[in-house]
C-alpha atoms as a PDB file:
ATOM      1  CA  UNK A   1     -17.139 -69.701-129.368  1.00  0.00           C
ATOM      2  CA  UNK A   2     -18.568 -69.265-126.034  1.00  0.00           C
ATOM      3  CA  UNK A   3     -18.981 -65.196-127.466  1.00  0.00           C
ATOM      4  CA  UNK A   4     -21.033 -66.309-130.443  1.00  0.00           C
ATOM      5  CA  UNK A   5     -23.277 -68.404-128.240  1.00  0.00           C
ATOM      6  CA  UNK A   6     -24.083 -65.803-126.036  1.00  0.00           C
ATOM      7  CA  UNK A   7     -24.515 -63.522-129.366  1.00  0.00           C
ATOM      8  CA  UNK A   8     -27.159 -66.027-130.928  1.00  0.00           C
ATOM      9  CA  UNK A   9     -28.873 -65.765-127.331  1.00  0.00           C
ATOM     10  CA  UNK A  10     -29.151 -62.689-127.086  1.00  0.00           C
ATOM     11  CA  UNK A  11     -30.750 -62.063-130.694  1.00  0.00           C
ATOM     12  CA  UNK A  12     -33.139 -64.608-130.052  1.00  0.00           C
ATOM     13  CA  UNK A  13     -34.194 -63.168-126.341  1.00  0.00           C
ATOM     14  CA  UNK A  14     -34.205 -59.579-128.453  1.00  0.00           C
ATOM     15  CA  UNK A  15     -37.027 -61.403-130.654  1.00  0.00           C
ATOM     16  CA  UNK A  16     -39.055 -62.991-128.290  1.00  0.00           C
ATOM     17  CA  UNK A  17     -39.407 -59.826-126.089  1.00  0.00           C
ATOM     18  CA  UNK A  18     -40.009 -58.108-129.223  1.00  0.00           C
ATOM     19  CA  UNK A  19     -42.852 -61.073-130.325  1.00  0.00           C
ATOM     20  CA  UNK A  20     -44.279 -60.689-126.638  1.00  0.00           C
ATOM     21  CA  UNK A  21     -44.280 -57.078-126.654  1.00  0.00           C
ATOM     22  CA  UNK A  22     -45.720 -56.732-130.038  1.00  0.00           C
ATOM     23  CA  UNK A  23     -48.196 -59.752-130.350  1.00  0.00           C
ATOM     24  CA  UNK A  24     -49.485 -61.602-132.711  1.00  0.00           C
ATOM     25  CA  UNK A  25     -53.222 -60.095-132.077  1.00  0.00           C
ATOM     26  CA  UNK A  26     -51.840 -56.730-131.131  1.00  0.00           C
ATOM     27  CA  UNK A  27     -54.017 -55.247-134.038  1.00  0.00           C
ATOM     28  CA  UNK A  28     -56.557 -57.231-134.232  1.00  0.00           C
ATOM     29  CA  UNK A  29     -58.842 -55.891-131.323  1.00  0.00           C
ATOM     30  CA  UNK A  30     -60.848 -53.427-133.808  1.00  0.00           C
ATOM     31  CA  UNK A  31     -63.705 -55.672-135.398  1.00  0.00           C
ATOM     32  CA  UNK A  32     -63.491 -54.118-138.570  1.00  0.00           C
ATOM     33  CA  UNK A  33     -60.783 -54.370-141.127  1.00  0.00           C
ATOM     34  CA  UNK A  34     -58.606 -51.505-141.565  1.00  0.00           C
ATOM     35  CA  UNK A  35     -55.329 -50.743-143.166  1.00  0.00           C
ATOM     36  CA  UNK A  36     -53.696 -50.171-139.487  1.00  0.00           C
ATOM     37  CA  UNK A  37     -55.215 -53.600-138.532  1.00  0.00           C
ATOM     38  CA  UNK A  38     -53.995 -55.974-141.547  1.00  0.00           C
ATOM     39  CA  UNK A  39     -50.283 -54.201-141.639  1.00  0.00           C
ATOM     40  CA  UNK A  40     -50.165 -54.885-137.853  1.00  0.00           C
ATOM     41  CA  UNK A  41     -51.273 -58.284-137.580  1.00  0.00           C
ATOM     42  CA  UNK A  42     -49.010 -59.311-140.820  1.00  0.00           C
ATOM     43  CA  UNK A  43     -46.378 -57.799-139.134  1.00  0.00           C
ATOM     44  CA  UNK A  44     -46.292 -59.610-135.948  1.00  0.00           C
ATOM     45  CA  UNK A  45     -46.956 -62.898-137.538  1.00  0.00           C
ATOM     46  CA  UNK A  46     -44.008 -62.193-139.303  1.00  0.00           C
ATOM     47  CA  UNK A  47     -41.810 -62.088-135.946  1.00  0.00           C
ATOM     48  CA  UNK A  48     -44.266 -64.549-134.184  1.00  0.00           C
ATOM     49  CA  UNK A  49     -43.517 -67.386-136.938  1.00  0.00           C
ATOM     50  CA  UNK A  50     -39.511 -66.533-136.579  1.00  0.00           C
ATOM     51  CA  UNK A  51     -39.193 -66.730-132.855  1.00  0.00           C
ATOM     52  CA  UNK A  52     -41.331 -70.224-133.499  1.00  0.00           C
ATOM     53  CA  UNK A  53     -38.997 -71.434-136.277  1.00  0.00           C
ATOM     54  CA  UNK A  54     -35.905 -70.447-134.297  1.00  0.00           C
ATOM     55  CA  UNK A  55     -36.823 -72.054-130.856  1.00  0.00           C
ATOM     56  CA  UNK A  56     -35.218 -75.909-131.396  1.00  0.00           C
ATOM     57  CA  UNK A  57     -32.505 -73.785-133.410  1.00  0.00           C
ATOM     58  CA  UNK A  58     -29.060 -74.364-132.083  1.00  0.00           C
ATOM     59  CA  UNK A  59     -26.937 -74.118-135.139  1.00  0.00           C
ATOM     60  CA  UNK A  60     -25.218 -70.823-135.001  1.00  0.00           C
ATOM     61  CA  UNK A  61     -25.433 -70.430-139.119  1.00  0.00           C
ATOM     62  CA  UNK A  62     -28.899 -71.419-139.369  1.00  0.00           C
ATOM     63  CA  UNK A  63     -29.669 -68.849-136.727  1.00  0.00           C
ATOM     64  CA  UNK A  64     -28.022 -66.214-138.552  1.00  0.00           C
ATOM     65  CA  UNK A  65     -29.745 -67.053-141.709  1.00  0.00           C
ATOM     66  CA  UNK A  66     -33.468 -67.187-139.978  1.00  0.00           C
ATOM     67  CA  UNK A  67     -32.111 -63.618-138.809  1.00  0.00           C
ATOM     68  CA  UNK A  68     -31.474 -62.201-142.188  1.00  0.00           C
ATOM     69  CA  UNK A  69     -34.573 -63.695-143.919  1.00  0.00           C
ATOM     70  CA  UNK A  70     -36.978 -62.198-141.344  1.00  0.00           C
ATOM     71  CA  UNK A  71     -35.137 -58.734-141.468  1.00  0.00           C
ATOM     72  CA  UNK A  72     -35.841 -59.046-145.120  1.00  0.00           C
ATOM     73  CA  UNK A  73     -39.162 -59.699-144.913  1.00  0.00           C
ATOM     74  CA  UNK A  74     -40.001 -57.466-142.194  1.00  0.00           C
ATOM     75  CA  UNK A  75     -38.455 -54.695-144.224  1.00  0.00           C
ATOM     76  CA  UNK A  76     -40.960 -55.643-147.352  1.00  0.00           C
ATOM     77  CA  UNK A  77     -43.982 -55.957-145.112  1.00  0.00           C
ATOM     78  CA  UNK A  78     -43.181 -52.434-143.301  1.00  0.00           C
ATOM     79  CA  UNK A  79     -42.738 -51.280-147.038  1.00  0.00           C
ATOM     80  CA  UNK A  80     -45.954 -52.898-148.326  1.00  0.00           C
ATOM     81  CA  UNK A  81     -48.208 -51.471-144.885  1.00  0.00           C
ATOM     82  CA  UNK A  82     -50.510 -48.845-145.996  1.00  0.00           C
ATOM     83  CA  UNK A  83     -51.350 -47.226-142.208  1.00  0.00           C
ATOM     84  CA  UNK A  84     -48.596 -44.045-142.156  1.00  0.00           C
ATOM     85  CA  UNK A  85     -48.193 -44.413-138.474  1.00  0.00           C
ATOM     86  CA  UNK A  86     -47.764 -48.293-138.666  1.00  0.00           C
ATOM     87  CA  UNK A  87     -45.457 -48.013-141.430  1.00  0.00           C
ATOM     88  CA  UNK A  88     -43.485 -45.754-139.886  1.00  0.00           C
ATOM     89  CA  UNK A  89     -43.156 -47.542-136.602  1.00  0.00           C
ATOM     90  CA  UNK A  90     -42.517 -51.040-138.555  1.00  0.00           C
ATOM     91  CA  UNK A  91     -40.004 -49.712-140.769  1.00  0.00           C
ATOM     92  CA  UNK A  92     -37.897 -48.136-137.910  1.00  0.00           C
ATOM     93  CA  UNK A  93     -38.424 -52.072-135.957  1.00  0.00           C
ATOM     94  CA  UNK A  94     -37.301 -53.919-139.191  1.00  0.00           C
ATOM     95  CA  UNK A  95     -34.306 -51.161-139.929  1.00  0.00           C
ATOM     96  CA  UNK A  96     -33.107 -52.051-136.200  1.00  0.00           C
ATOM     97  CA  UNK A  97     -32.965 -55.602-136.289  1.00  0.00           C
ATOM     98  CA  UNK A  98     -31.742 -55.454-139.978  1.00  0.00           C
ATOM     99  CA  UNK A  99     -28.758 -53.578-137.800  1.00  0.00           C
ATOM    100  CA  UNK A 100     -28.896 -55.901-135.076  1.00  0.00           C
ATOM    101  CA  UNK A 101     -28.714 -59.150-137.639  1.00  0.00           C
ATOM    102  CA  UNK A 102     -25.684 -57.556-139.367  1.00  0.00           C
ATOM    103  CA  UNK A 103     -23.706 -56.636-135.987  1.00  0.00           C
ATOM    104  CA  UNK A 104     -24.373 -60.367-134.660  1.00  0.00           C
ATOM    105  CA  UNK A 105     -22.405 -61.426-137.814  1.00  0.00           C
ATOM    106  CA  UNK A 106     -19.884 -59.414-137.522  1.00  0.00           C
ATOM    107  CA  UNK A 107     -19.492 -60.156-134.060  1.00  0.00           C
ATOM    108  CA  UNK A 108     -19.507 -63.595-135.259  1.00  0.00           C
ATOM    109  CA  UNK A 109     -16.638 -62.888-137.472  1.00  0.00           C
ATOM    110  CA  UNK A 110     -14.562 -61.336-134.368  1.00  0.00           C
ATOM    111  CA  UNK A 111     -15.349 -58.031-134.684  1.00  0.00           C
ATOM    112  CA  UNK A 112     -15.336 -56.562-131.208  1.00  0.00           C
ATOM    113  CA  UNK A 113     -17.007 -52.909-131.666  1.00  0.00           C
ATOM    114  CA  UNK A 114     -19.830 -54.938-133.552  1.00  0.00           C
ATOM    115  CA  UNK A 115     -20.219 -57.209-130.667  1.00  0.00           C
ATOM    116  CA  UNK A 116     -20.564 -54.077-128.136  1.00  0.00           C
ATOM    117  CA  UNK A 117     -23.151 -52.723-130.732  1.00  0.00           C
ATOM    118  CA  UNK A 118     -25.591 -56.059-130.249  1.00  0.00           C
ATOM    119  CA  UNK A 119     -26.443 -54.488-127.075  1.00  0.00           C
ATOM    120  CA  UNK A 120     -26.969 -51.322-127.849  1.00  0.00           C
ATOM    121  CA  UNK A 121     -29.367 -52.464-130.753  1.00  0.00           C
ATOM    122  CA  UNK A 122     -31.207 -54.708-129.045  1.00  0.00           C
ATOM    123  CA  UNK A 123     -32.049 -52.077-126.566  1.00  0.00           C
ATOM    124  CA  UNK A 124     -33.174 -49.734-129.849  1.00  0.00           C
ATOM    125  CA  UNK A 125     -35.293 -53.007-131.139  1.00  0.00           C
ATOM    126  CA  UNK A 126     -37.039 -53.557-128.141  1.00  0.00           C
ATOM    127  CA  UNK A 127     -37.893 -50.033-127.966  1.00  0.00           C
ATOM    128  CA  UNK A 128     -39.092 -50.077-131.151  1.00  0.00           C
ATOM    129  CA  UNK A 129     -41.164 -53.457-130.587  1.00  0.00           C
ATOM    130  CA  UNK A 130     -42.927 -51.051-128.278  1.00  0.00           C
ATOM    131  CA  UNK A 131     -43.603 -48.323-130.645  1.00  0.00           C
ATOM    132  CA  UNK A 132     -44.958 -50.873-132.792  1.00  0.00           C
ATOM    133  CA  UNK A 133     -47.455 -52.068-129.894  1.00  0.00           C
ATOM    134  CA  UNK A 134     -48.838 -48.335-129.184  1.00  0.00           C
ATOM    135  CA  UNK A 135     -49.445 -47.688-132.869  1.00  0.00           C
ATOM    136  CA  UNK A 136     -51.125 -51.066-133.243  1.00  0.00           C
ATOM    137  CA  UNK A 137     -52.969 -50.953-130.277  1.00  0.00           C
ATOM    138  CA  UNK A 138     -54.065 -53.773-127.495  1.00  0.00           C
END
């Protein structure tokens, strides 16, 4: 039990350095409009609403579940961005913590190679948050 905890915490601290990284303005420092600037900004709402609806979370389940329904929508929105370099950044972030959602529930389910992959996935999302940021700008 004391494993899962520590599994849920770690996703969530994965998510919020990913939120800070990325941020929710992170595109929107260009005054005009542009395809870059509306895929970006959806995007990090996306992950800025999650680590908000997850922060009084404590239920290990409900966790999991915000988890899967933000890797499903940040899959859709990195499908749905029309800026090529965006896209491509946002589809390798939401492919990662797809991965990283699906190794915390198998680590929740006592698999111990999964559990050894949450770290080495979070370390690929945060990386990825980043990518995210330099394509998006700010």
């Amino acid at each position: 039990m004391a494993h899962r905890t520590k599994t849920v915490r770690a996703a969530a601290l994965v998510l919020v350095l990913a939120s800070a990284a990325i941020g929710v303005s992170a595109c929107s420092s260009t005054p005009a409009v542009s395809a870059k600037t509306t895929s970006c900004a959806d995007f990090a709402t996306l992950i800025a609403a999650a680590v908000s609806g997850n922060n009084g979370a404590t239920d290990q389940a409900t966790t999991l579940k915000n988890g899967q329904a933000l890797a499903q929508s940040l899959t859709q929105e990195a499908a749905a961005a029309t800026d090529p370099s965006a896209k491509a950044a946002m589809t390798a972030f939401a492919a990662d913590y797809t991965s990283l959602v699906s190794a915390i529930g198998k680590a929740d389910a006592g698999d111990k190679a999964a559990a050894a992959d949450v770290t080495t996935i979070s370390a690929k999302v945060t990386s990825d948050s980043a990518a995210v940021k330099s394509v998006c700008g700010n």
